[in-house]
N, C-alpha and C. Protein backbone atom coordinates (compact mmCIF):
# COMPACT_ATOMS: atom_id res chain seq x y z
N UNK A 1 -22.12 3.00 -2.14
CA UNK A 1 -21.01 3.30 -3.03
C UNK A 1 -19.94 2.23 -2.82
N UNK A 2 -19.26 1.54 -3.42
CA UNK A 2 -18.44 0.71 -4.11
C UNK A 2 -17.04 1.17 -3.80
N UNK A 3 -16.02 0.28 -3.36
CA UNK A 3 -14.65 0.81 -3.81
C UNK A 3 -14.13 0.52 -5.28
N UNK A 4 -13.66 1.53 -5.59
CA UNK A 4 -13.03 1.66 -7.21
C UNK A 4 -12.02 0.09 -7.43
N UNK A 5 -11.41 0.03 -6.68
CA UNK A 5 -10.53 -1.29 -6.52
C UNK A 5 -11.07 -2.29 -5.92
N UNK A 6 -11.56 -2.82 -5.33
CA UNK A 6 -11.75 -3.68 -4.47
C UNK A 6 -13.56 -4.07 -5.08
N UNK A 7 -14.20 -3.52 -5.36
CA UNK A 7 -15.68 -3.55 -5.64
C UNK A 7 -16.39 -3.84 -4.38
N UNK A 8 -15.72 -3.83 -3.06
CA UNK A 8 -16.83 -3.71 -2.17
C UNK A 8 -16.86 -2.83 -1.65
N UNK A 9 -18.40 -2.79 -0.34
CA UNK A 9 -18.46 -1.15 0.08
C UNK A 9 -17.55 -0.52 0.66
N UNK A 10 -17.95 1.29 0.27
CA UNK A 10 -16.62 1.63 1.27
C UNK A 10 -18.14 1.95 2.52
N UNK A 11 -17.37 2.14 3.60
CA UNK A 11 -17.76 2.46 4.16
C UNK A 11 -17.89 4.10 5.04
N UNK A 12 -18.62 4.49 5.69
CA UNK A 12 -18.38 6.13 6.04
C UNK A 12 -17.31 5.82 7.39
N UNK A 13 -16.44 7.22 7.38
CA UNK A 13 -15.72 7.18 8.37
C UNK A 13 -15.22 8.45 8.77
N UNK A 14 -14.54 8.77 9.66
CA UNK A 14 -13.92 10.13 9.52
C UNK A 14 -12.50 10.61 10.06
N UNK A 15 -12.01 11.44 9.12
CA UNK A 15 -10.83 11.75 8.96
C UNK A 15 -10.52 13.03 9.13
N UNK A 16 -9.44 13.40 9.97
CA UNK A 16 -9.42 15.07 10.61
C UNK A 16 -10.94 15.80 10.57
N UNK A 17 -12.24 14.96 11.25
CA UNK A 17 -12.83 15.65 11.57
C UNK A 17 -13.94 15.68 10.17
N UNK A 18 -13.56 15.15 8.77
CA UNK A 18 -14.23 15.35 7.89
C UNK A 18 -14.69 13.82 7.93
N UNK A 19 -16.11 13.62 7.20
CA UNK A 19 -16.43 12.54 6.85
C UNK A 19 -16.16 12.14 5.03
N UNK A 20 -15.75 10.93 5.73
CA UNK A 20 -14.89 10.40 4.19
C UNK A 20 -15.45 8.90 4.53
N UNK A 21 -15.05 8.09 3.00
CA UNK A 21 -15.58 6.76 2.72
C UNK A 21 -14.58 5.96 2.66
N UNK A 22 -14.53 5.27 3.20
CA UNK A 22 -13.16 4.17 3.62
C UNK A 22 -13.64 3.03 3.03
N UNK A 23 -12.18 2.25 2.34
CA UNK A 23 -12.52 0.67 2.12
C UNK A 23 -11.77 0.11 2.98
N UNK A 24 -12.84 -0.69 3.75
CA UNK A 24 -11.96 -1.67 4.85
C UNK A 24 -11.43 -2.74 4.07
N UNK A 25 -11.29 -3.11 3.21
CA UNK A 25 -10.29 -4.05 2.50
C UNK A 25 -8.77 -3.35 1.95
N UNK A 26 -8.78 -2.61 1.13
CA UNK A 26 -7.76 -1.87 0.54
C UNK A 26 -7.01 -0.83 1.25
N UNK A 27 -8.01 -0.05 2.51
CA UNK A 27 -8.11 0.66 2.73
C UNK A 27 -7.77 2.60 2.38
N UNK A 28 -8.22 2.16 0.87
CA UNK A 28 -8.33 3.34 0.06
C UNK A 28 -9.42 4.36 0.56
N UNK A 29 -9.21 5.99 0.13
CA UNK A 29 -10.33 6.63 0.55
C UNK A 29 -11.26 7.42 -0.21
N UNK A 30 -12.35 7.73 -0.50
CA UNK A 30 -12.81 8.54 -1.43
C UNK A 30 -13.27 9.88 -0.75
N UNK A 31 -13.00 11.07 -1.15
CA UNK A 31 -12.99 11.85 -0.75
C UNK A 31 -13.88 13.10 -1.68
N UNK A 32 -15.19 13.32 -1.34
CA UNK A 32 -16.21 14.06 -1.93
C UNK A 32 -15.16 15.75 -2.59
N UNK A 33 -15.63 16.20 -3.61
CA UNK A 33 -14.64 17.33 -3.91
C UNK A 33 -15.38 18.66 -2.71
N UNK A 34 -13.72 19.09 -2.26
CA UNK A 34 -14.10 19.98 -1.37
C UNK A 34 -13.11 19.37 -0.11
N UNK A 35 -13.33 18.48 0.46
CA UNK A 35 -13.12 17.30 1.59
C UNK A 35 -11.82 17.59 1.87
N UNK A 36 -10.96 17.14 0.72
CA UNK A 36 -8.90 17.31 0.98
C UNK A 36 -8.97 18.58 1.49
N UNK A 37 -9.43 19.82 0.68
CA UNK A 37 -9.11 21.27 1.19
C UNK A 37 -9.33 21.01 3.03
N UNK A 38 -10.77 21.15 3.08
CA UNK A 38 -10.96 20.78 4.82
C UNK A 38 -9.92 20.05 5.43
N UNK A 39 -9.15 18.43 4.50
CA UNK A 39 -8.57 18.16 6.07
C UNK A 39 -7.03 18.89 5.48
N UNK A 40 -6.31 19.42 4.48
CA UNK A 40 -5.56 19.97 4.78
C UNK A 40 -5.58 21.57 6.09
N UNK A 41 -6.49 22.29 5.59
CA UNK A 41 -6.96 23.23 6.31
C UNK A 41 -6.98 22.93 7.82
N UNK A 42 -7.00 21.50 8.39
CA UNK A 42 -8.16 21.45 9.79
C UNK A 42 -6.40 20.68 10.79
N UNK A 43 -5.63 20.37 9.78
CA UNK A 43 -4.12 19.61 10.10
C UNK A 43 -4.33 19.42 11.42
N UNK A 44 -5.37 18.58 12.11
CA UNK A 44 -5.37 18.15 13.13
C UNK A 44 -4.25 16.77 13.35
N UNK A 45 -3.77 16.16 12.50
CA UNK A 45 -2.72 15.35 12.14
C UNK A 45 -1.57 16.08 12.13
N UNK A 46 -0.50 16.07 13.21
CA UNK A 46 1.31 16.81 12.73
C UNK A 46 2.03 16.00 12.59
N UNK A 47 2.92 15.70 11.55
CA UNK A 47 3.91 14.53 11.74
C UNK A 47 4.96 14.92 11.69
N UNK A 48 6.06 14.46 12.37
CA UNK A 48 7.04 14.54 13.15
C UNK A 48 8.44 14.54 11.69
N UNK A 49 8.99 15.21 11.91
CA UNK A 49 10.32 14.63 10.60
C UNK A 49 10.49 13.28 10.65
N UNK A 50 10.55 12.64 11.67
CA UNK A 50 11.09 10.96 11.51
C UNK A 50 9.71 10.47 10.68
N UNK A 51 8.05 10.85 10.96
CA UNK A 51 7.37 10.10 10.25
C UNK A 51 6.56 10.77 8.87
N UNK A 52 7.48 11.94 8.55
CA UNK A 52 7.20 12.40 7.50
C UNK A 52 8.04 11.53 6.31
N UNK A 53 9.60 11.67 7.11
CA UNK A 53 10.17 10.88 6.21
C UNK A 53 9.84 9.07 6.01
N UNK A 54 9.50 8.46 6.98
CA UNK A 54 8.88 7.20 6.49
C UNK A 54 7.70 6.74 5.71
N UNK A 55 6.73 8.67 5.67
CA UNK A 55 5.68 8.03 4.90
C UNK A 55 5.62 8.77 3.59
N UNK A 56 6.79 9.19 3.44
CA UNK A 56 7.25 9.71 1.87
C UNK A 56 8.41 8.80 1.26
N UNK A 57 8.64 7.67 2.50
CA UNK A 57 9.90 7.14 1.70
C UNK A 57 9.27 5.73 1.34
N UNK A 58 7.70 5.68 1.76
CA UNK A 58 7.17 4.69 1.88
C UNK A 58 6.61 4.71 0.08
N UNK A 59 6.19 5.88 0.13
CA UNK A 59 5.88 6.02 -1.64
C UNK A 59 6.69 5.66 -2.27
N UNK A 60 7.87 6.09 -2.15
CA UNK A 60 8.64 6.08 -3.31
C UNK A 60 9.20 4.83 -3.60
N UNK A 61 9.09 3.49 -2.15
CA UNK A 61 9.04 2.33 -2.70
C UNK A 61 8.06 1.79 -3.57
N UNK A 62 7.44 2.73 -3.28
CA UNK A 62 5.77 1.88 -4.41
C UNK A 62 5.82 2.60 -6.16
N UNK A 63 7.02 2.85 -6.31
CA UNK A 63 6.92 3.46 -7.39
C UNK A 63 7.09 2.64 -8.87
N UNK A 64 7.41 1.21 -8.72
CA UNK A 64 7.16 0.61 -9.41
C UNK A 64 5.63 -0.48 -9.19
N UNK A 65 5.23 -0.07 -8.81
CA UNK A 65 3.60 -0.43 -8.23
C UNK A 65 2.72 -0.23 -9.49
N UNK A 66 1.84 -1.25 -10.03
CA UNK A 66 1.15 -0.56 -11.14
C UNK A 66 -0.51 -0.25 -10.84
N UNK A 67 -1.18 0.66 -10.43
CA UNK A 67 -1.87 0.86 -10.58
C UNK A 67 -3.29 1.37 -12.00
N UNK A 68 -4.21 0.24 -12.29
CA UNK A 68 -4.87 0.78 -13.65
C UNK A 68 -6.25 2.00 -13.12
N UNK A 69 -6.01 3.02 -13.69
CA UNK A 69 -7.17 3.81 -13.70
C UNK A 69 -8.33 3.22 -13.31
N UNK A 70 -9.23 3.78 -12.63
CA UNK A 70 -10.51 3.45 -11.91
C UNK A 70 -11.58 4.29 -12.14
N UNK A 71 -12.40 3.66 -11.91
CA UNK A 71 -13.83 4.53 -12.79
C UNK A 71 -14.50 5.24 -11.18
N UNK A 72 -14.94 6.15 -11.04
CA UNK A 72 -15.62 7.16 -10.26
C UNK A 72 -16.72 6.17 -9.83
N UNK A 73 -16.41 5.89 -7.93
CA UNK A 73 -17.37 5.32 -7.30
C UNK A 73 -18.98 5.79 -7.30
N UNK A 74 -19.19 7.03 -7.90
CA UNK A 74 -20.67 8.18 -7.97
C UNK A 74 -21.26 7.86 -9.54
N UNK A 75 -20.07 7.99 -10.45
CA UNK A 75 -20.97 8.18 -11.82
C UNK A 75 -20.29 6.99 -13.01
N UNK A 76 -19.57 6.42 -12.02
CA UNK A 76 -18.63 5.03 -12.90
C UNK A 76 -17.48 5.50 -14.41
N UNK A 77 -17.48 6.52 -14.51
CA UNK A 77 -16.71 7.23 -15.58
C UNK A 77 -15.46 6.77 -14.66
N UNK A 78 -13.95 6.58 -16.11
CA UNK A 78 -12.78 6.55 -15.68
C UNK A 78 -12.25 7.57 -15.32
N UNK A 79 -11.86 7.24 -14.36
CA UNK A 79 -10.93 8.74 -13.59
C UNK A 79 -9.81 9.20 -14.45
N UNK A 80 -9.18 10.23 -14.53
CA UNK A 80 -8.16 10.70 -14.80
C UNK A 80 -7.51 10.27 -13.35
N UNK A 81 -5.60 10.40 -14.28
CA UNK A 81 -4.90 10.46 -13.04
C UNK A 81 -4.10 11.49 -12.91
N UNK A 82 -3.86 11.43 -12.18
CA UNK A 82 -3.20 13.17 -11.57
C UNK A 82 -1.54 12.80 -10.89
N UNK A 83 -0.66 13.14 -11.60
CA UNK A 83 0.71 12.84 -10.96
C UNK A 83 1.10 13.96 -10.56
N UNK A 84 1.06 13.94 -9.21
CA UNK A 84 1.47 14.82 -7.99
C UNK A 84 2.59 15.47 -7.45
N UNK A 85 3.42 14.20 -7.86
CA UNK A 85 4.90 14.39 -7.26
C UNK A 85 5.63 12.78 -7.74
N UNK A 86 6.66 13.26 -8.84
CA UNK A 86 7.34 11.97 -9.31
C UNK A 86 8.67 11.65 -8.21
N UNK A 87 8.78 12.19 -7.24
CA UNK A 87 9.86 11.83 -6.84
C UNK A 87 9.58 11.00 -5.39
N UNK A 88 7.85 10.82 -4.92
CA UNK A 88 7.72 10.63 -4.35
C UNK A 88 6.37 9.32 -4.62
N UNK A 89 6.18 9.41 -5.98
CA UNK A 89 5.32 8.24 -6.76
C UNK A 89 4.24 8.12 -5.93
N UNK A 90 3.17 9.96 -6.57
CA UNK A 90 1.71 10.37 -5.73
C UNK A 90 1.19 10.23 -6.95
N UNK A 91 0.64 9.48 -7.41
CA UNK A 91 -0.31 9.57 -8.85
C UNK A 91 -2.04 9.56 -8.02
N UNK A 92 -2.74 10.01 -7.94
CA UNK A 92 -4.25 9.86 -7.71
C UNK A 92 -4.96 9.80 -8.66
N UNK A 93 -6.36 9.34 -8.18
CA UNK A 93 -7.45 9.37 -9.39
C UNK A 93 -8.34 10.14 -8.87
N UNK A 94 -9.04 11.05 -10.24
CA UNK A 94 -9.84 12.37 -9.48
C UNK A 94 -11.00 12.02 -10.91
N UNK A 95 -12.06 12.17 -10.40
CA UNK A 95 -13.62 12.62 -10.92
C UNK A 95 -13.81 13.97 -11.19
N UNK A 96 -13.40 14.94 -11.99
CA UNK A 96 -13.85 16.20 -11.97
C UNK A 96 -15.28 16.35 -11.54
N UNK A 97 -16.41 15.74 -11.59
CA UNK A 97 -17.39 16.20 -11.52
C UNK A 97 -17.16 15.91 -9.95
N UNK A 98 -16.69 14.93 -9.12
CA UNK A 98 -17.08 14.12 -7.80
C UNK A 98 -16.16 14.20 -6.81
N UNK A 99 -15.06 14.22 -7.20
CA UNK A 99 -14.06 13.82 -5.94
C UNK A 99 -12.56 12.95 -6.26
N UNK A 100 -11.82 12.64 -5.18
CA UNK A 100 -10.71 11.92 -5.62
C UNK A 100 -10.63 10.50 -4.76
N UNK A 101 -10.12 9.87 -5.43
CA UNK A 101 -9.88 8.46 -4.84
C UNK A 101 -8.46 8.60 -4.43
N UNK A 102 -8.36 8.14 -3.43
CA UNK A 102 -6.87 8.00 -2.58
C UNK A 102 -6.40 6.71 -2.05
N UNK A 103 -5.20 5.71 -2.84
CA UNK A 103 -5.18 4.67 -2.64
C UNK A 103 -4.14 4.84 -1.42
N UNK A 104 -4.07 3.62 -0.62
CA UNK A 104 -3.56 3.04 0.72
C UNK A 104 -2.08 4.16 0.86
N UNK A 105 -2.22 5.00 1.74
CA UNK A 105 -1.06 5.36 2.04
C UNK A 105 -1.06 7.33 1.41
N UNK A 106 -1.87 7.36 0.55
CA UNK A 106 -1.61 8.53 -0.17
C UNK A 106 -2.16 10.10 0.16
N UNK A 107 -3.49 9.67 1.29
CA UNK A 107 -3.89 10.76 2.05
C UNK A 107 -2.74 11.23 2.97
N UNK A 108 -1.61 10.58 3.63
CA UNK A 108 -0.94 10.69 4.47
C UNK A 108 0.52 11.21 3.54
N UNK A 109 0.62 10.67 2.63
CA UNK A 109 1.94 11.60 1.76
C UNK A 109 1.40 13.16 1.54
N UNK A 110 0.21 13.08 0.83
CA UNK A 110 -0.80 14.34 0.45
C UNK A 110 -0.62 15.36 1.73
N UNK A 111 -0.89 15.02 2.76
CA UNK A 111 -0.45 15.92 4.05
C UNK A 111 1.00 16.31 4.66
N UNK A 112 2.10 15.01 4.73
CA UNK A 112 3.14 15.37 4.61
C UNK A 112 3.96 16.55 3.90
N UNK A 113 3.50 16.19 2.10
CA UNK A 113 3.74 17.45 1.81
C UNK A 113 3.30 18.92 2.03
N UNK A 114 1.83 18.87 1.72
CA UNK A 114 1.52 19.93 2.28
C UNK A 114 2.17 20.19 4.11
N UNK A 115 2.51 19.10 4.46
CA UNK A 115 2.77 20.17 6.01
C UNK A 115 4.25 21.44 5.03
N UNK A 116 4.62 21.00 4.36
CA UNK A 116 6.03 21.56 3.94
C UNK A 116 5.76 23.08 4.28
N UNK A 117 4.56 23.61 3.65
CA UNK A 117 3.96 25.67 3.86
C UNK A 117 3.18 25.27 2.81
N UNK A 118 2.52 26.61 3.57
CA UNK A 118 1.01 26.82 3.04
C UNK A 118 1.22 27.32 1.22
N UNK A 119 2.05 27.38 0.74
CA UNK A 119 2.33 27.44 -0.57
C UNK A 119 2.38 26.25 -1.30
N UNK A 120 3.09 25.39 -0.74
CA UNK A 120 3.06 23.88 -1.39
C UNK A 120 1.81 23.25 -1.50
N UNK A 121 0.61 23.62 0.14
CA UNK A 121 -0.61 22.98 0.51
C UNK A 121 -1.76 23.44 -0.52
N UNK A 122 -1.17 24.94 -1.32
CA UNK A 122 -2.29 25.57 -1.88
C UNK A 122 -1.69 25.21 -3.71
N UNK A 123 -0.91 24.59 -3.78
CA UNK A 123 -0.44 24.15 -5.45
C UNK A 123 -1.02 22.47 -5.44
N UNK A 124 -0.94 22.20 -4.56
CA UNK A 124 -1.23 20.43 -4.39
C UNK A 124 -2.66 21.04 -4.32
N UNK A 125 -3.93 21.56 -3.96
CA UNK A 125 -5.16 21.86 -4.23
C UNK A 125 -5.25 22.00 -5.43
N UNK A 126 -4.71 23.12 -5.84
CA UNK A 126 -4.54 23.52 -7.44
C UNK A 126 -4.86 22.61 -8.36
N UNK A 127 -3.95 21.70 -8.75
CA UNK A 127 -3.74 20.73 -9.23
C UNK A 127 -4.70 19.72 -9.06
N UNK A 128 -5.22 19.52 -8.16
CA UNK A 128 -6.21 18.19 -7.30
C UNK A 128 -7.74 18.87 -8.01
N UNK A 129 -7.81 19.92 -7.88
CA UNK A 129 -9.06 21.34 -8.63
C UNK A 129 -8.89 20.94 -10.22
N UNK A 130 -8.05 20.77 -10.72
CA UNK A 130 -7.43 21.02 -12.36
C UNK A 130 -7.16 22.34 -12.61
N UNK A 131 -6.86 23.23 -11.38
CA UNK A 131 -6.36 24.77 -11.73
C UNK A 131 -4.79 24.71 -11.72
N UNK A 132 -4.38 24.59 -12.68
CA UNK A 132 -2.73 24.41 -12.20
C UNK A 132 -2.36 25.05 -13.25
């Protein structure tokens, strides 16, 4: 499998315990559907207020960043994108049939927020599902 950006392999790796596909160039992640629930669920990762706030303040510099839609590393269809949180500039790309692509930095906002309560962790699924 291919990175969506980069066109080379990702490679397997693992993350809170789940296995996920890493691009060692971009270092974007693809994440099989199902996968986010586990590593929100498994929050073997805690981050601290000082590095919650640097890696939410880290987004929101990237908010003039342009990212173009990417086609699904499994079935090559263009992803939809999914805007998460505008104040914190989380746009992802998700495969309904496959999974989501998570560019450099965005698995780690994705957890930040969810550390917020298990209410926030279960609307950011929602949404990531297309149940919103």
């Amino acid at each position: 499998m291919d990175c969506p950006r980069c066109k080379l392999a990702l490679v397997p790796d693992t993350y809170e315990g789940v296995a996920v596909d890493l691009c060692r160039e971009c270092w974007g992640v693809w994440l099989d559907t199902g996968e986010l629930e586990t590593i929100l669920e498994a929050q073997e990762i805690q981050f601290s207020p000082e590095e919650k706030k640097l890696v939410l303040e880290g987004r929101r510099a990237r908010i003039h960043a342009s990212h173009t839609p990417v086609a699904c590393p499994k079935c090559s269809v263009r992803m939809e994108r999914l805007f998460l949180d505008a104040e914190v500039y989380l746009v992802i790309d998700r495969c309904p049939r496959h999974g989501i692509w998570l560019d450099t930095g965005e698995i780690k906002a994705i957890q930040a927020m969810a550390e917020a309560s298990q209410t926030v962790s279960r609307l950011l699924v929602r949404k990531i599902q297309g149940r919103t």
